[in-house]
Protein backbone atom coordinates (compact mmCIF):
# COMPACT_ATOMS: atom_id res chain seq x y z
CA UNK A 1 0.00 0.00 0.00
CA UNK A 2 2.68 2.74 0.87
CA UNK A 3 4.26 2.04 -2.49
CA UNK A 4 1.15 3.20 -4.24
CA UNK A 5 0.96 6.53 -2.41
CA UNK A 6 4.13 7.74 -4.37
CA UNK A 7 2.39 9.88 -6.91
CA UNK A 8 0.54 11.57 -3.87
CA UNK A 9 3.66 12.47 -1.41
CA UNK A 10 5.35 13.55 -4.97
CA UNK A 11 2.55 16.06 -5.53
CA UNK A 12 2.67 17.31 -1.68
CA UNK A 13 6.25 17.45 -1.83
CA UNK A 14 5.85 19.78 -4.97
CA UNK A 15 3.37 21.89 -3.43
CA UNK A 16 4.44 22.63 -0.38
CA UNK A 17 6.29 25.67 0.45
CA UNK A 18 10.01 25.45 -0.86
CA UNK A 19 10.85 25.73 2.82
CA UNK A 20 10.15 23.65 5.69
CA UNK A 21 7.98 25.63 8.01
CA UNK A 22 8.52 25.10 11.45
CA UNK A 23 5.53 23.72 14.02
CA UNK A 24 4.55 23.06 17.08
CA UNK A 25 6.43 24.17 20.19
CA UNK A 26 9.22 22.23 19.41
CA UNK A 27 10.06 23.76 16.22
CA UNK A 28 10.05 20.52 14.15
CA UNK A 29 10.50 20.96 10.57
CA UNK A 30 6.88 20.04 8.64
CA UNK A 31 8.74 16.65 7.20
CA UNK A 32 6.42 14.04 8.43
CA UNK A 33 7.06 12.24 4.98
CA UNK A 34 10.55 12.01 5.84
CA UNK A 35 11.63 8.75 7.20
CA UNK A 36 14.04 9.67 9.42
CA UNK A 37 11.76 11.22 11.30
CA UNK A 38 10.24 8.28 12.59
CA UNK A 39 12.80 6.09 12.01
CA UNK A 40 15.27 7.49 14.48
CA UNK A 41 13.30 7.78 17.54
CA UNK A 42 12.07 4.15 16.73
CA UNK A 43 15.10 2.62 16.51
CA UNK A 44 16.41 4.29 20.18
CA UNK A 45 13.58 3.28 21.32
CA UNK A 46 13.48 -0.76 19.95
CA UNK A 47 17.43 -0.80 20.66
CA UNK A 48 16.74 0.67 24.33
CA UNK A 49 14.25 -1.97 25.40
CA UNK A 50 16.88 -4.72 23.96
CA UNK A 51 20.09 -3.42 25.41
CA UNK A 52 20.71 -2.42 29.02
CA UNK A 53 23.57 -0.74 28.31
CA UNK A 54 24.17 3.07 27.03
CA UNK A 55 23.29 3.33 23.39
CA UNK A 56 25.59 5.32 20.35
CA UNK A 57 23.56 6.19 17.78
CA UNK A 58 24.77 7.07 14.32
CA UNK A 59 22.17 9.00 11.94
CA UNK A 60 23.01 9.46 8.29
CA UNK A 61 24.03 13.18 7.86
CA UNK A 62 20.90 14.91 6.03
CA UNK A 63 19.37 18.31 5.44
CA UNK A 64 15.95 17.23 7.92
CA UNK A 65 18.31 16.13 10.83
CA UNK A 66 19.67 19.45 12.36
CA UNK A 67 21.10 19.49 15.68
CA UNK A 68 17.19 20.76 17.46
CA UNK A 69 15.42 17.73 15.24
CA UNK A 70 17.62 15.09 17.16
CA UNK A 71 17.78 16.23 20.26
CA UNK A 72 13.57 16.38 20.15
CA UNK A 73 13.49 12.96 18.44
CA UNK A 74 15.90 11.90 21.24
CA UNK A 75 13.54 13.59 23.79
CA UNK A 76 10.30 11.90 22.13
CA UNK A 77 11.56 8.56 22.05
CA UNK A 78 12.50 8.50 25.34
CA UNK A 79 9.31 9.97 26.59
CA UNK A 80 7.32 7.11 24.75
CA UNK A 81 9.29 4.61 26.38
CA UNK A 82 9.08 5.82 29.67
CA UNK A 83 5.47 7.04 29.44
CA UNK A 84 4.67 3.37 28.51
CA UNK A 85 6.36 1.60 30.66
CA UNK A 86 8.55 0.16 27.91
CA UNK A 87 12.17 1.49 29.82
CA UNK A 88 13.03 2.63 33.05
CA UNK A 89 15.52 5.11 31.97
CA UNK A 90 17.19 7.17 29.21
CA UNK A 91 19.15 4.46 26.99
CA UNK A 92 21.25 6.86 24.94
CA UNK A 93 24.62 8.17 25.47
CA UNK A 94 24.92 9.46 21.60
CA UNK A 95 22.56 10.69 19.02
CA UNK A 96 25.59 12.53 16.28
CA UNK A 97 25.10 12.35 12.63
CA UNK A 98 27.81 11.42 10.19
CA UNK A 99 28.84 10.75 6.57
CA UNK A 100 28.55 7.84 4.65
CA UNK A 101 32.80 8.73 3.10
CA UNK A 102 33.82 8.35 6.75
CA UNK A 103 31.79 5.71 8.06
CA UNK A 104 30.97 2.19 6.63
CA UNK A 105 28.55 0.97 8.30
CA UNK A 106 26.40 4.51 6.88
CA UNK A 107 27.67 2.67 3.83
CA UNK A 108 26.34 -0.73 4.01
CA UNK A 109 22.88 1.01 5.16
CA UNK A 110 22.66 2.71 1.96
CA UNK A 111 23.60 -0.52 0.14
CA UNK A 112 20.96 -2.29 2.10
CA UNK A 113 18.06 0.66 1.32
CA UNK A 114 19.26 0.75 -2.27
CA UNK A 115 18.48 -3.20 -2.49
CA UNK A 116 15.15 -2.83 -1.12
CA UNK A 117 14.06 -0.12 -3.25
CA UNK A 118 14.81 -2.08 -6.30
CA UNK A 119 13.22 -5.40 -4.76
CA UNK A 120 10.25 -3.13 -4.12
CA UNK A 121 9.90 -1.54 -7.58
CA UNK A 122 10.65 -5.12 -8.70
CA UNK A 123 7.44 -5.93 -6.69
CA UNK A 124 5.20 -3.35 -7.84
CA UNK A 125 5.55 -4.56 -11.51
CA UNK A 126 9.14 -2.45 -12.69
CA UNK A 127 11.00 -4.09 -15.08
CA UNK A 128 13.88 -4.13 -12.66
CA UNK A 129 16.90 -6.70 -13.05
CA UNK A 130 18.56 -5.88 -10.01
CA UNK A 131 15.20 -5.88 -7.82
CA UNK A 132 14.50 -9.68 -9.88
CA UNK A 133 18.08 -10.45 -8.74
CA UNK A 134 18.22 -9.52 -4.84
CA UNK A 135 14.60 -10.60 -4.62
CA UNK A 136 15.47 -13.73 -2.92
CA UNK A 137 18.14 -12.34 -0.64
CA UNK A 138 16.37 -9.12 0.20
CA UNK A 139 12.04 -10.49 0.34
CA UNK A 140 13.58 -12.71 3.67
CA UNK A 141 14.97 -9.99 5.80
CA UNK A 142 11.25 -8.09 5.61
CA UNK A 143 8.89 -11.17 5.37
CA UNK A 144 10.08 -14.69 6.31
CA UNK A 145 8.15 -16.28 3.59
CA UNK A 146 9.88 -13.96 1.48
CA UNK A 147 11.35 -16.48 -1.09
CA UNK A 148 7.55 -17.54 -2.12
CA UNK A 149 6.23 -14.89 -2.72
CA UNK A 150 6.56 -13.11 -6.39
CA UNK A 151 5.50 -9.95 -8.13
CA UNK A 152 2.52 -8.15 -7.18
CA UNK A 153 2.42 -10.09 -3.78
């Protein structure tokens, strides 16, 4: 389903103001289509109910994650996990951002996000050899019956 909304978040990103606005009290940037956005704070938070020890968290450097926007995603995801019971205290010892040239594990994360945007396009019908080709390594990792399922699926 979130595949299919592409042609709609292209058209909101087009016509929205060419600057992010900022809302709230909090002053977060209007990106709620951005991933990182929810992806950061849910990954402190997963990684602190695993681990009992301090967390460092590395965040690909990009234009939406300013210095403010992490330290409120740091702040929300704590507060979730606290407010439900899911922690008993703050996790995190770093929240920095970095660049892919000087670190490769930022590397292998786009590698991995570059596979599963093919495999997906391969999915939703694209005549896509490389998406065709990873398909069996890359349908596993998100669905454990991965390997039987095929196009459209």
């Amino acid at each position: 389903m979130l595949r299919k909304t592409r042609l709609e978040a292209e058209t909101f990103a087009r016509e929205r103001p060419a600057q992010a606005t900022p809302t709230g009290e909090h002053g977060l940037l209007d990106d709620t289509m951005d991933p990182p956005g929810t992806a950061v704070p849910t990954v402190i938070l997963h990684a602190s109910i695993r681990h009992d020890g301090k967390l460092q968290v590395l965040a690909d450097d990009q234009r939406l994650l300013t210095d403010d926007k992490l330290d409120v995603l740091e702040r929300g995801a704590m507060a979730v996990g606290l407010v439900r019971g899911l922690i008993k205290g703050n996790h995190l010892q770093d929240l920095v951002r970095g660049r892919s040239v000087d670190h490769p594990s930022l590397q292998l994360a786009d590698l991995v996000v570059g596979a599963g945007r093919a495999v997906a396009r391969w999915h939703d019908g694209e005549d896509d050899p490389a998406g065709d080709d990873l398909h069996p390594v890359v349908a596993p990792l998100v669905d454990r019956r991965g390997n039987a399922h095929g196009r459209g699926a």
